[in-house]
Protein backbone atom coordinates (compact mmCIF):
# COMPACT_ATOMS: atom_id res chain seq x y z
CA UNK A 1 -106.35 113.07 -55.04
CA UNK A 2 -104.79 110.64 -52.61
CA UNK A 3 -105.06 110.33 -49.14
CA UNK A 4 -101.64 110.08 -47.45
CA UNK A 5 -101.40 108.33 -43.71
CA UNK A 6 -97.15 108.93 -43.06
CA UNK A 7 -96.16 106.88 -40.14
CA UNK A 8 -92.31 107.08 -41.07
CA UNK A 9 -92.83 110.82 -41.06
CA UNK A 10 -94.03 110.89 -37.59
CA UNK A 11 -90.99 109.35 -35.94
CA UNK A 12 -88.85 111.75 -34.24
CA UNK A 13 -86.42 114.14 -36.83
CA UNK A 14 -83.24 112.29 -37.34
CA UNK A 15 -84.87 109.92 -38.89
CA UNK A 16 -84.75 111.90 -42.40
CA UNK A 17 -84.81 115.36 -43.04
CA UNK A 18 -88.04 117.45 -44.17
CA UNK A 19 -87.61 117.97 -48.25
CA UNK A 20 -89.34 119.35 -50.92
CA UNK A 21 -89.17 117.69 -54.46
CA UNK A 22 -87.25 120.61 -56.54
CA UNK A 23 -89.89 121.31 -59.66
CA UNK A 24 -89.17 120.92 -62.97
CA UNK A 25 -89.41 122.39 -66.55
CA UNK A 26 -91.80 120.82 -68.46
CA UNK A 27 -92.63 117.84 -67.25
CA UNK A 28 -94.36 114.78 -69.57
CA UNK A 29 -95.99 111.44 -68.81
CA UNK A 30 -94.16 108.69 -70.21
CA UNK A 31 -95.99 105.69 -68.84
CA UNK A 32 -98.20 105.13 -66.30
CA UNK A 33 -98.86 101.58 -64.45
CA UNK A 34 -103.02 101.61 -64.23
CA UNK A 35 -102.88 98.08 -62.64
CA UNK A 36 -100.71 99.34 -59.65
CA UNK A 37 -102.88 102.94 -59.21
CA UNK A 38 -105.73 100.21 -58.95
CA UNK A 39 -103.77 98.26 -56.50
CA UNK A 40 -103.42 101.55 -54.07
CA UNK A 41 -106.34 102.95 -55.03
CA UNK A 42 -105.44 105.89 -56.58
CA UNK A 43 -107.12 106.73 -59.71
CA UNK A 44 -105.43 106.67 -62.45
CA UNK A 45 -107.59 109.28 -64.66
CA UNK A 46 -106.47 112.04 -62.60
CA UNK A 47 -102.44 110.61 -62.55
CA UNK A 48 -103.09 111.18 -66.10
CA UNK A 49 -104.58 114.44 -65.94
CA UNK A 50 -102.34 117.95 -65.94
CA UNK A 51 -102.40 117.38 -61.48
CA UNK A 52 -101.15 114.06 -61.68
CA UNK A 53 -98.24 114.45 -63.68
CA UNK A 54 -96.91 117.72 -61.97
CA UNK A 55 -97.47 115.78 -58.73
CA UNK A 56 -95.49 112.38 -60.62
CA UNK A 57 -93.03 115.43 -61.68
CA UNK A 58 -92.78 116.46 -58.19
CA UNK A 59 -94.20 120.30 -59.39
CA UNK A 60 -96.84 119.80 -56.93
CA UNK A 61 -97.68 118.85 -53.70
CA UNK A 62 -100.94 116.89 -53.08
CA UNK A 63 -102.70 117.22 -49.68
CA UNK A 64 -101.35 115.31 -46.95
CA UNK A 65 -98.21 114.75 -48.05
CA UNK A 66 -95.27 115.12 -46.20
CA UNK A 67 -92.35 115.03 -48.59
CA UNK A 68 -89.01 113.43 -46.54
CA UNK A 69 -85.64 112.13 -47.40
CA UNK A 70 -84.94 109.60 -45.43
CA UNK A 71 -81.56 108.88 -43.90
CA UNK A 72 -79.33 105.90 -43.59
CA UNK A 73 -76.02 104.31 -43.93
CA UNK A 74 -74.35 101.49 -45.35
CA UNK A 75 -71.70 99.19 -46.61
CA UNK A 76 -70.83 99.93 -49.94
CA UNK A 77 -68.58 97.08 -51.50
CA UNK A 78 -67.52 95.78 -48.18
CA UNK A 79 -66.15 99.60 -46.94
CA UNK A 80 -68.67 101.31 -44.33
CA UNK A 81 -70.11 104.80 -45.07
CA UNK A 82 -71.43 106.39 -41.91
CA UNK A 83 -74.14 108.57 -43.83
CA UNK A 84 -75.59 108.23 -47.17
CA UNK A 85 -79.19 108.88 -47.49
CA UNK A 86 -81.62 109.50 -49.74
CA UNK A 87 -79.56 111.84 -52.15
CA UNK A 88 -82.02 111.78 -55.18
CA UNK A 89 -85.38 110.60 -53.84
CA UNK A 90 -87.77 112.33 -52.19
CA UNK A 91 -90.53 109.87 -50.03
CA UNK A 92 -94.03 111.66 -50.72
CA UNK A 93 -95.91 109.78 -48.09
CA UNK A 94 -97.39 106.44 -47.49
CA UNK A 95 -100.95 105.24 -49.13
CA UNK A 96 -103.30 102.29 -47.31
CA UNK A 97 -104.44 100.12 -50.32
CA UNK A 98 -108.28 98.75 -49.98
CA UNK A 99 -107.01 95.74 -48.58
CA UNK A 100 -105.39 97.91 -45.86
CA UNK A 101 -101.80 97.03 -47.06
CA UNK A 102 -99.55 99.97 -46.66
CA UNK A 103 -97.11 101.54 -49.34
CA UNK A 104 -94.69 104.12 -49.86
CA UNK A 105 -94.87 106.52 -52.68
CA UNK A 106 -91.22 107.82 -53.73
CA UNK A 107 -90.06 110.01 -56.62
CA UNK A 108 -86.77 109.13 -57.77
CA UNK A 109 -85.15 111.69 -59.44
CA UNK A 110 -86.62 114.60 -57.08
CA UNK A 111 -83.62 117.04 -57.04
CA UNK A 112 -81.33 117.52 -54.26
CA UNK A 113 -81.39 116.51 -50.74
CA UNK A 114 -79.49 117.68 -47.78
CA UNK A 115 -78.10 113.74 -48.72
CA UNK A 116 -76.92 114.32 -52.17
CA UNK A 117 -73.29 114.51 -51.20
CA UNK A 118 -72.40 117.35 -53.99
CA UNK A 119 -74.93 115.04 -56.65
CA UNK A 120 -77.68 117.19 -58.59
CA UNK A 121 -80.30 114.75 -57.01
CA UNK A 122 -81.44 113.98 -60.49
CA UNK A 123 -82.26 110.96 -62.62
CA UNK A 124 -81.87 110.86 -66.23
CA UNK A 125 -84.57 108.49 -68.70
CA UNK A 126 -82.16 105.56 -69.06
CA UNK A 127 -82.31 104.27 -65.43
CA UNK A 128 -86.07 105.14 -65.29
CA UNK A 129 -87.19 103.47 -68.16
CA UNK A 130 -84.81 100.77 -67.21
CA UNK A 131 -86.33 100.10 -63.56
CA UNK A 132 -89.63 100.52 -65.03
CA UNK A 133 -89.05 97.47 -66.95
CA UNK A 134 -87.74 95.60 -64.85
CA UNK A 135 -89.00 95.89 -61.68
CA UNK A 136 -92.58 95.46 -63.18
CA UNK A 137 -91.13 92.47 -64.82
CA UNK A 138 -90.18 91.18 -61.50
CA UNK A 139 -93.75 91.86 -60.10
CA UNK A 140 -95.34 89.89 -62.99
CA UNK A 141 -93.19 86.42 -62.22
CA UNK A 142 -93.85 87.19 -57.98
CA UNK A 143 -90.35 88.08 -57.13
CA UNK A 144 -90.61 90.68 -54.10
CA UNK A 145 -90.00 94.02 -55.80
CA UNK A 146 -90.32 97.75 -55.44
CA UNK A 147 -92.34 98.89 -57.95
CA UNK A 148 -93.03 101.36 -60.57
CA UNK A 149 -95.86 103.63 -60.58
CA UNK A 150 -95.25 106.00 -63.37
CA UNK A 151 -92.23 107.33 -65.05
CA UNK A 152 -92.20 111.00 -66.73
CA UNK A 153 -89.52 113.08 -68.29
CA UNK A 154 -88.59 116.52 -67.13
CA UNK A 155 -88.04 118.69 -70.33
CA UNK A 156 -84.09 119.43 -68.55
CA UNK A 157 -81.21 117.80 -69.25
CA UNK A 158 -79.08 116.36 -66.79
CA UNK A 159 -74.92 116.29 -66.77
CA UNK A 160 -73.52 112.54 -67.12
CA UNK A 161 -70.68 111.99 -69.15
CA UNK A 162 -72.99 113.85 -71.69
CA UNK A 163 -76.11 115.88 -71.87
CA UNK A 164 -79.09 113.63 -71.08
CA UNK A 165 -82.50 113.97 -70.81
CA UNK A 166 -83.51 114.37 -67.51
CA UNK A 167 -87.02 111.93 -65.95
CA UNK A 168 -88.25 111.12 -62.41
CA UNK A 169 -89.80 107.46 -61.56
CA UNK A 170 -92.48 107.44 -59.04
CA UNK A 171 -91.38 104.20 -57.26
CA UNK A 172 -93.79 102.15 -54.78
CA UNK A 173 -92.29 100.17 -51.78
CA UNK A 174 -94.05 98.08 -48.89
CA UNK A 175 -91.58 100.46 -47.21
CA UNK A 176 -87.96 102.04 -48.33
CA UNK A 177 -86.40 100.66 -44.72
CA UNK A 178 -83.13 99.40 -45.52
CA UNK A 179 -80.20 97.35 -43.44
CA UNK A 180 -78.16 100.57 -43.62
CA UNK A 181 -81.10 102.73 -41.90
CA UNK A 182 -80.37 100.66 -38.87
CA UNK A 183 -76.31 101.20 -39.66
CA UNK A 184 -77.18 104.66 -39.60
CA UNK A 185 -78.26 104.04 -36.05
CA UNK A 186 -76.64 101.77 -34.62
CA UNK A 187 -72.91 103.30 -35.56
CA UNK A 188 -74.01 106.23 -33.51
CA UNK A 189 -74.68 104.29 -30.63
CA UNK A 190 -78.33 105.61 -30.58
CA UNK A 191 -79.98 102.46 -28.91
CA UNK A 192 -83.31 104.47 -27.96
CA UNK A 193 -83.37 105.14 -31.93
CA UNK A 194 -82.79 101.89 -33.52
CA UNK A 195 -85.68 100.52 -30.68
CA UNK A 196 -88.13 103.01 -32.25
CA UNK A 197 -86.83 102.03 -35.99
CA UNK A 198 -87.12 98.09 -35.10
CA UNK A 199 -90.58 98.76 -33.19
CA UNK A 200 -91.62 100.72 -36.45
CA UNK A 201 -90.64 97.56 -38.54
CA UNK A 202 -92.46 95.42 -36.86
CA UNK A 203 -95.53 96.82 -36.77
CA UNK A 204 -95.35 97.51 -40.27
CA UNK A 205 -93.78 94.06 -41.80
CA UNK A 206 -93.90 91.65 -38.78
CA UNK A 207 -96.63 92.26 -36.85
CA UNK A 208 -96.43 88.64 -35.73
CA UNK A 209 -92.36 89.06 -34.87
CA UNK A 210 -91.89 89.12 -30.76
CA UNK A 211 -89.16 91.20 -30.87
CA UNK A 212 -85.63 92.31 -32.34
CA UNK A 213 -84.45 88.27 -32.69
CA UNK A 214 -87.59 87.45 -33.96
CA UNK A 215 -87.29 90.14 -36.46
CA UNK A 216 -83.91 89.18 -37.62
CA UNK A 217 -85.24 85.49 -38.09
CA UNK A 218 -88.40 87.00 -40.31
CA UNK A 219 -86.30 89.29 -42.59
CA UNK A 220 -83.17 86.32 -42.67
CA UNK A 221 -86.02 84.06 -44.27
CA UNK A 222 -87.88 86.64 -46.48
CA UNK A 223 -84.48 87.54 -47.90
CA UNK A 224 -83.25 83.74 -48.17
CA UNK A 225 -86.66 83.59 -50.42
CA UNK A 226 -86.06 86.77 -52.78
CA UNK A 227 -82.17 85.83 -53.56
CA UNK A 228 -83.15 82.54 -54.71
CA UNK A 229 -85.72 84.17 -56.72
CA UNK A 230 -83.07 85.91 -58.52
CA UNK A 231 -80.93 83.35 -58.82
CA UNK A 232 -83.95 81.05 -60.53
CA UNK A 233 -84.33 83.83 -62.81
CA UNK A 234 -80.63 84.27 -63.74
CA UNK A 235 -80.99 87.87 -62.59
CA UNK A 236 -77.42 89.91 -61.28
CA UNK A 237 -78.58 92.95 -58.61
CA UNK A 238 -75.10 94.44 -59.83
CA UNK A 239 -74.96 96.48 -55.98
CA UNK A 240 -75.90 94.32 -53.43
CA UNK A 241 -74.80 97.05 -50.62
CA UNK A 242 -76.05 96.80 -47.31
CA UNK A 243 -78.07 100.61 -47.74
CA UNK A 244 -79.33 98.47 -51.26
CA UNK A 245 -81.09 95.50 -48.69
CA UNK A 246 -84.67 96.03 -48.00
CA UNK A 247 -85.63 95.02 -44.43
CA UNK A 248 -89.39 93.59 -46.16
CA UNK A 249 -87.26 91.72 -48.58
CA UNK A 250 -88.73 93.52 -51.64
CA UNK A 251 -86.20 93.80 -54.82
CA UNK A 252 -84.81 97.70 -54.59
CA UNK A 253 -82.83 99.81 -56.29
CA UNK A 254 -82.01 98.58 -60.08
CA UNK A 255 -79.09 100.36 -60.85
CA UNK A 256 -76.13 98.30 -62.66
CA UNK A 257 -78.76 95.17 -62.72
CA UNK A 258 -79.27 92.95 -65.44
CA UNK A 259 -80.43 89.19 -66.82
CA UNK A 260 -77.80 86.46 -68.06
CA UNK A 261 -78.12 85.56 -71.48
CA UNK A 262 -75.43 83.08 -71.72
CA UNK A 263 -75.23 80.91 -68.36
CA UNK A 264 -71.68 81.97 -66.45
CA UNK A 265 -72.23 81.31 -63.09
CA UNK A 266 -69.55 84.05 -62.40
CA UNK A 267 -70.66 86.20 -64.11
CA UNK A 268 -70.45 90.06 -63.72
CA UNK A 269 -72.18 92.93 -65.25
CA UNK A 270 -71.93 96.33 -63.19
CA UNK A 271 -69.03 98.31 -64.60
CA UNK A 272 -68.57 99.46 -60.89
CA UNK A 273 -68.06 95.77 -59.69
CA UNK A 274 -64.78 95.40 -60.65
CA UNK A 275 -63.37 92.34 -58.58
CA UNK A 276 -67.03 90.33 -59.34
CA UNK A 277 -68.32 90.65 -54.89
CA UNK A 278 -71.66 91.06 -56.66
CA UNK A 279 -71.36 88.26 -59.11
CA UNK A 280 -74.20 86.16 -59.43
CA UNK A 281 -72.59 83.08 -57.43
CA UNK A 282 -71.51 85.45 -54.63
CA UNK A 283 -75.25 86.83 -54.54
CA UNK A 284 -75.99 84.04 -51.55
CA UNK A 285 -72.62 84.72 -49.88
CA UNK A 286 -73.03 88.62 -49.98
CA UNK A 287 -76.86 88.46 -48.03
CA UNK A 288 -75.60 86.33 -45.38
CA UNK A 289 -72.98 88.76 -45.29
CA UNK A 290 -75.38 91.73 -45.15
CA UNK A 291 -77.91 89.94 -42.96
CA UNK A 292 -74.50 89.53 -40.88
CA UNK A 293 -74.44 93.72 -40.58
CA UNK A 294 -78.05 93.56 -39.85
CA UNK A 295 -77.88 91.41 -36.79
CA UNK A 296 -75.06 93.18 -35.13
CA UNK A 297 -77.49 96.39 -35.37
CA UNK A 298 -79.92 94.09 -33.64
CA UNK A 299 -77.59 93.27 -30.52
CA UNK A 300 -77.90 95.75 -28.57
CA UNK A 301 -81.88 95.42 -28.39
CA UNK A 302 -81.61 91.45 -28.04
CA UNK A 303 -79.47 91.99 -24.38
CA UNK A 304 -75.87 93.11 -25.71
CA UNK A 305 -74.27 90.05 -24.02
CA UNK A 306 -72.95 87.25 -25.15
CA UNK A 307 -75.84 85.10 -25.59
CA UNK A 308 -77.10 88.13 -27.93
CA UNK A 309 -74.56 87.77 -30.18
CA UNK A 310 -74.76 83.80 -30.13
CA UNK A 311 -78.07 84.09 -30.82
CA UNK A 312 -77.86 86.36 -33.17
CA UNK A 313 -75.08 84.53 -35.18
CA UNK A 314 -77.61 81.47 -35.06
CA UNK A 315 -79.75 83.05 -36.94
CA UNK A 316 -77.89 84.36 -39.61
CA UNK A 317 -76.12 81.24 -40.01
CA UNK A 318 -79.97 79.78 -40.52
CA UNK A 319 -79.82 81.44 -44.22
CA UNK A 320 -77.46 78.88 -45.83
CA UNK A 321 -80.60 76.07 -45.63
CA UNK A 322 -83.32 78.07 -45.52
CA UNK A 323 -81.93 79.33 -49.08
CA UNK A 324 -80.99 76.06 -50.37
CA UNK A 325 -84.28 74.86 -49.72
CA UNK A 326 -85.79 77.65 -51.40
CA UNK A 327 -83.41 77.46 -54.42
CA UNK A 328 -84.62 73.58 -54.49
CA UNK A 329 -87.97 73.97 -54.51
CA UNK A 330 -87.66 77.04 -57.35
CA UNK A 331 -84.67 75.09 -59.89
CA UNK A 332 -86.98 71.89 -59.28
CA UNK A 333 -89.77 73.45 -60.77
CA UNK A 334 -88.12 74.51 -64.13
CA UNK A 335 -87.49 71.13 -64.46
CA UNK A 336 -91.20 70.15 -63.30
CA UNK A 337 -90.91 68.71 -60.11
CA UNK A 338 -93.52 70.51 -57.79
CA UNK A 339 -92.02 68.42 -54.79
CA UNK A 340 -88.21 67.95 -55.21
CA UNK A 341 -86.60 65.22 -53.34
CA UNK A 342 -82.86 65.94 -51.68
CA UNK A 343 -81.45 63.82 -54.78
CA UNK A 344 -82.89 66.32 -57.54
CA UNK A 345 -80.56 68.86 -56.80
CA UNK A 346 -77.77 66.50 -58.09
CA UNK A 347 -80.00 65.99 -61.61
CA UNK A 348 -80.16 70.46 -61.62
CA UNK A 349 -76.66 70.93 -61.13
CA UNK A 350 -75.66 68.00 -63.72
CA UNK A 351 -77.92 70.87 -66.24
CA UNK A 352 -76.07 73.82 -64.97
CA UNK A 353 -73.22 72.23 -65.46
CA UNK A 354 -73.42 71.68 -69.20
CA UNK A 355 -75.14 75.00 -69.41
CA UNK A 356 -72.00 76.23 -68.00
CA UNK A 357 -69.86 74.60 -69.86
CA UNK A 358 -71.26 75.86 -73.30
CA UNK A 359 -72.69 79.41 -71.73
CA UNK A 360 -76.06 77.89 -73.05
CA UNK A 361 -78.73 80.42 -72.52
CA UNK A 362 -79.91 80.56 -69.16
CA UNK A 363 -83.68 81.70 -69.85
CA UNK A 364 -83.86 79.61 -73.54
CA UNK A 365 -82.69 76.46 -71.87
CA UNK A 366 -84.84 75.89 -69.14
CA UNK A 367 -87.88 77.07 -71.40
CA UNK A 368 -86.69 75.08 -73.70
CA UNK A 369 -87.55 71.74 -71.49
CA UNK A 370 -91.51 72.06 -71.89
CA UNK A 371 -91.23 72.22 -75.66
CA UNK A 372 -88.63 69.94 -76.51
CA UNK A 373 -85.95 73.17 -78.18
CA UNK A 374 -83.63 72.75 -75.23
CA UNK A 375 -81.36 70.53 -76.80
CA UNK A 376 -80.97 73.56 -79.76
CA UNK A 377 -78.98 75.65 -76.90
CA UNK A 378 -76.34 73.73 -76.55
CA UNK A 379 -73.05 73.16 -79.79
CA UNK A 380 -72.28 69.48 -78.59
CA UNK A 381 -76.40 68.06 -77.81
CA UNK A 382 -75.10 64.55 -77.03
CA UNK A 383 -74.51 65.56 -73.39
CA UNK A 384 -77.74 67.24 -72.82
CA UNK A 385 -79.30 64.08 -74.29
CA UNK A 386 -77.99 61.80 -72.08
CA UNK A 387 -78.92 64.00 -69.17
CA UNK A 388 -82.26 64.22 -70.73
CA UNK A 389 -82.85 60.94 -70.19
CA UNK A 390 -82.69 60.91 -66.67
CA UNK A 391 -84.65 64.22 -66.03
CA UNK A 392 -87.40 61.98 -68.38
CA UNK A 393 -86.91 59.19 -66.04
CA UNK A 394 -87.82 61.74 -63.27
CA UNK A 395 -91.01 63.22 -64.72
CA UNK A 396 -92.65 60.57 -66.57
CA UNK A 397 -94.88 59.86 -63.12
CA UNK A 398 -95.75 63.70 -62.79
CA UNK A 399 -98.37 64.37 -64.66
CA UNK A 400 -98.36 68.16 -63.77
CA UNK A 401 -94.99 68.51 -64.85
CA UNK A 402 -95.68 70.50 -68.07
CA UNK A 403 -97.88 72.99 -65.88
CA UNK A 404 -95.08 73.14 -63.42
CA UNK A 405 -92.46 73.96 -65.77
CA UNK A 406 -95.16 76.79 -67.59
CA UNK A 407 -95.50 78.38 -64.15
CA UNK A 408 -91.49 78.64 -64.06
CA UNK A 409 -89.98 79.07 -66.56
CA UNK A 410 -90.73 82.75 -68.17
CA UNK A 411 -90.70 82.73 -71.88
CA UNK A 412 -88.85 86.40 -71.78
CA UNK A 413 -86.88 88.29 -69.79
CA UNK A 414 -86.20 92.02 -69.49
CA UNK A 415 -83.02 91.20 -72.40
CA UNK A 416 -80.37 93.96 -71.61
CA UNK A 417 -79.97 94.27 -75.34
CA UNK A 418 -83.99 95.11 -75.76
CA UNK A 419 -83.71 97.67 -72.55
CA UNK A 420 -80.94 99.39 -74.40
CA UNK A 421 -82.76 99.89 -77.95
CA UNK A 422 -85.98 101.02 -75.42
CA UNK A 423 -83.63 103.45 -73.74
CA UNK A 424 -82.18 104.76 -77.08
CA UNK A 425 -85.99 105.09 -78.60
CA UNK A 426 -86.74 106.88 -75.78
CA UNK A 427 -83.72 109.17 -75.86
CA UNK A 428 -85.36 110.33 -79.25
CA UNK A 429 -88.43 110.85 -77.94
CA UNK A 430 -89.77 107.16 -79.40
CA UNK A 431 -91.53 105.39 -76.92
CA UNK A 432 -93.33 102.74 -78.72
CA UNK A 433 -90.39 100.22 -78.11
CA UNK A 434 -90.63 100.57 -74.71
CA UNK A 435 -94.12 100.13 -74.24
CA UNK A 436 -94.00 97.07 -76.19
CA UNK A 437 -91.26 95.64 -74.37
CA UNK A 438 -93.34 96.46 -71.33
CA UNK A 439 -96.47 94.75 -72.63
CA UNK A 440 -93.99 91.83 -73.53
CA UNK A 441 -92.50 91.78 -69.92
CA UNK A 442 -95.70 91.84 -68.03
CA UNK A 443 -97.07 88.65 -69.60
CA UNK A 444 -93.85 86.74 -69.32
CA UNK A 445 -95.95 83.00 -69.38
CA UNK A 446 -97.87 84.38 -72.64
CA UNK A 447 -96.36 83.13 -76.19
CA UNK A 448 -97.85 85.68 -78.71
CA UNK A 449 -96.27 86.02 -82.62
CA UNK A 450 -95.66 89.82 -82.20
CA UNK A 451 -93.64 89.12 -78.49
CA UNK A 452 -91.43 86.35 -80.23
CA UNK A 453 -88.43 88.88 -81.03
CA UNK A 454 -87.88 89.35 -77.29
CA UNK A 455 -87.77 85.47 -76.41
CA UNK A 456 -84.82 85.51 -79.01
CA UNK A 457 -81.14 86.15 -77.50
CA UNK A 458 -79.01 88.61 -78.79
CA UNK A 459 -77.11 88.33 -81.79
CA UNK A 460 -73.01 88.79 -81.03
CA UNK A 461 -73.36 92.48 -81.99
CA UNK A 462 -76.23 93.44 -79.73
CA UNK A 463 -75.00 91.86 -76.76
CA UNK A 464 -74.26 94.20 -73.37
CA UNK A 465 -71.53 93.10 -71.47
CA UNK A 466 -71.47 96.18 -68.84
CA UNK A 467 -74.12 98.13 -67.22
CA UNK A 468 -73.84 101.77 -65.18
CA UNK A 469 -75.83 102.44 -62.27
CA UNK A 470 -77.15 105.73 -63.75
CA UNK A 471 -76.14 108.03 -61.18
């Protein structure tokens, strides 16, 4: 049973459309994330049960909810789509935690929506197992993240460039609002709708936020904080389109995404990204330039003049310090300074340099620092030993520097080699791998003999130079 309270679904239709989950075959529990029900408040025991999964399936319909796909535009590589939409996910309804925190319950994968744009509306396993992993990877280290609830396959197959087993992800968001829901609005000229959509957001996400510039200001900083989450992280979004930018600043939709293993700071995974916009240097450059989208949405509510769009532009142009500041604080902790000074950054980018320079593992190296096997990532060690000696010089007064470099620095990361073996497991109906590499993954601080494969990079023949967004 849950209990359902669907704000979004009382704003006025043209908002999203009024859609029913298309039911499936034969529909099996692959995983379900306990921790999360427990979160909500949902118990897990009857997820489990024969309801739960034909609900997770979307078979069946539980009381109260009020299955919607919700509408929006976007930019999609820098070219403006007027509608997109939720084409394959279907929004069940929204869930108030015990603490009274609010959160959308999707199923990705649902079937068709009057959005699809000629797609089937399905998901096959690959992408679910894959944002499974690593969106509840991205939870465990405290990026902001949508995450996953449960993932179950669909006994169909689904049409890609092959047959493929069909599966639908239950996904949980703080809210699925994206910068391309007010494009959606705000290209139509509909000012009394994007009021309602901004008043929605705040009241939801910025209850403290005094209005449309105050809102841009909240969501320019919460974004300025995720992106240099990734970027401590060495993590690639792979689609960074406006309809693909969460207005609470959550992590959302993995599609092409992946983790360096070798450090190339242009480096490029999506096999849709062919010019490198969403490389992981251009990841900074690309939210200012969403944020940019954003604010010109906002406008029109903040007095459509000319001191609107001044202020407005003020704002977004806030993002370039408010993100270097975060990016200090989070690349001066994998070295182990808790409270960097303006001069560290010169001491992390001397590192990142040499990583770069030998495409030294990104994840191995900076773990590396708190047990002394850093220097074994890099061909020519000299040069990281004479850096070394000033990062030494830097720490030896902090005594919390080991703890600070613990709480940093994961030991694993969602591997795009070890996603791919879960994937093709899972394709056979083996699911062991992936529940290990999930075990792995949500313990990312934890050094355990059985989890020391997936610390390991990939040999030259298991490493995944493109990724697909699934669809």
């Amino acid at each position: 049973m849950i209990h359902f309270d669907n704000s979004y679904a009382r704003l006025p239709e043209g908002f999203f459309t009024r859609t029913r989950p298309t039911p499936v075959r034969d529909p099996k529990l692959v995983a379900l994330n306990r921790p999360l029900a427990e979160r909500l408040g949902l118990d897990a025991d009857w997820l489990a049960g024969p309801e739960g999964v034909a609900m997770l399936a979307g078979n069946d319909l539980p009381e109260g909810a009020e299955p919607i796909a919700q509408a929006y535009a976007g930019h999609q590589f820098g070219g403006f789509v007027p509608q997109l939409g939720d084409g394959r996910a279907v929004l069940l309804g929204e869930v108030v935690a015990p603490d009274g925190a609010r959160f959308d319950i999707q199923l990705k994968g649902a079937g068709p929506t009057p959005f699809s744009r000629r797609g089937d509306g399905r998901a096959w396993l690959g992408p679910v197992l894959r944002e499974y992993l690593v969106s509840e990877f991205m939870a465990a280290f405290g990026i902001p993240t949508t995450r996953a609830l449960a993932a179950v396959t669909t006994g169909e197959t689904v049409i890609r460039e092959t047959l493929l087993p069909g599966a639908v992800l239950t996904r949980v968001a703080s809210s699925h609002i994206r910068v391309g829901t007010f494009e959606f609005y705000a290209a139509r000229g509909d000012r009394e709708r994007l009021q309602l959509l901004a008043d929605h957001v705040i009241a939801r996400h910025y209850p403290e936020a005094s209005g449309a510039a105050d809102l841009l200001q909240r969501v320019v900083e919460r974004q300025a904080a995720t992106i240099a989450g990734w970027m401590a992280l060495g993590f690639i979004h792979g689609v960074m389109n406006t309809d693909n930018m969460s207005i609470s600043g959550e992590t959302i939709d993995y599609g092409p995404c992946a983790f360096m293993d070798g450090y190339r700071p242009d480096k490029v995974f999506s096999s849709i990204d062919a010019h490198g916009r969403y490389a992981w240097n251009e990841q900074p450059n690309i939210a200012v330039w969403n944020l940019a989208q954003f604010a010109s949405c906002l406008v029109p509510l903040m007095g459509n003049d000319d001191a609107a769009v001044a202020e407005a532009t003020r704002i977004v142009h806030s993002f370039p310090d408010l993100y270097q500041a975060e990016w200090l604080k989070r690349f001066a902790a994998k070295l182990g300074i808790a409270a960097p000074r303006p001069e560290d950054r010169a001491l992390i980018e001397r590192l990142l340099t040499l990583m770069a320079a030998e495409e030294a593992d990104f994840t191995r190296s900076f773990a590396g620092l708190a047990d002394g096997r850093a220097r074994e990532e890099f061909a020519a060690p000299q040069q990281f030993d004479a850096w070394a000696e000033g990062w030494q010089a830097r720490i030896r007064d902090l005594p919390d520097a080991a703890a600070v470099m613990a709480r940093a620095n994961p030991r694993r990361i969602p591997r795009n080699h070890r996603i791919e073996e879960a994937i093709a497991a899972g394709r056979e109906g083996d699911y062991a791998p992936f529940h290990a590499l999930d075990a792995a993954l949500r313990a990312p601080f934890e050094d355990r003999p059985e989890w020391q494969p997936y610390a390991l990079a990939p040999a030259p023949e298991e490493i995944v130079r493109r990724t697909f967004c699934g669809t």
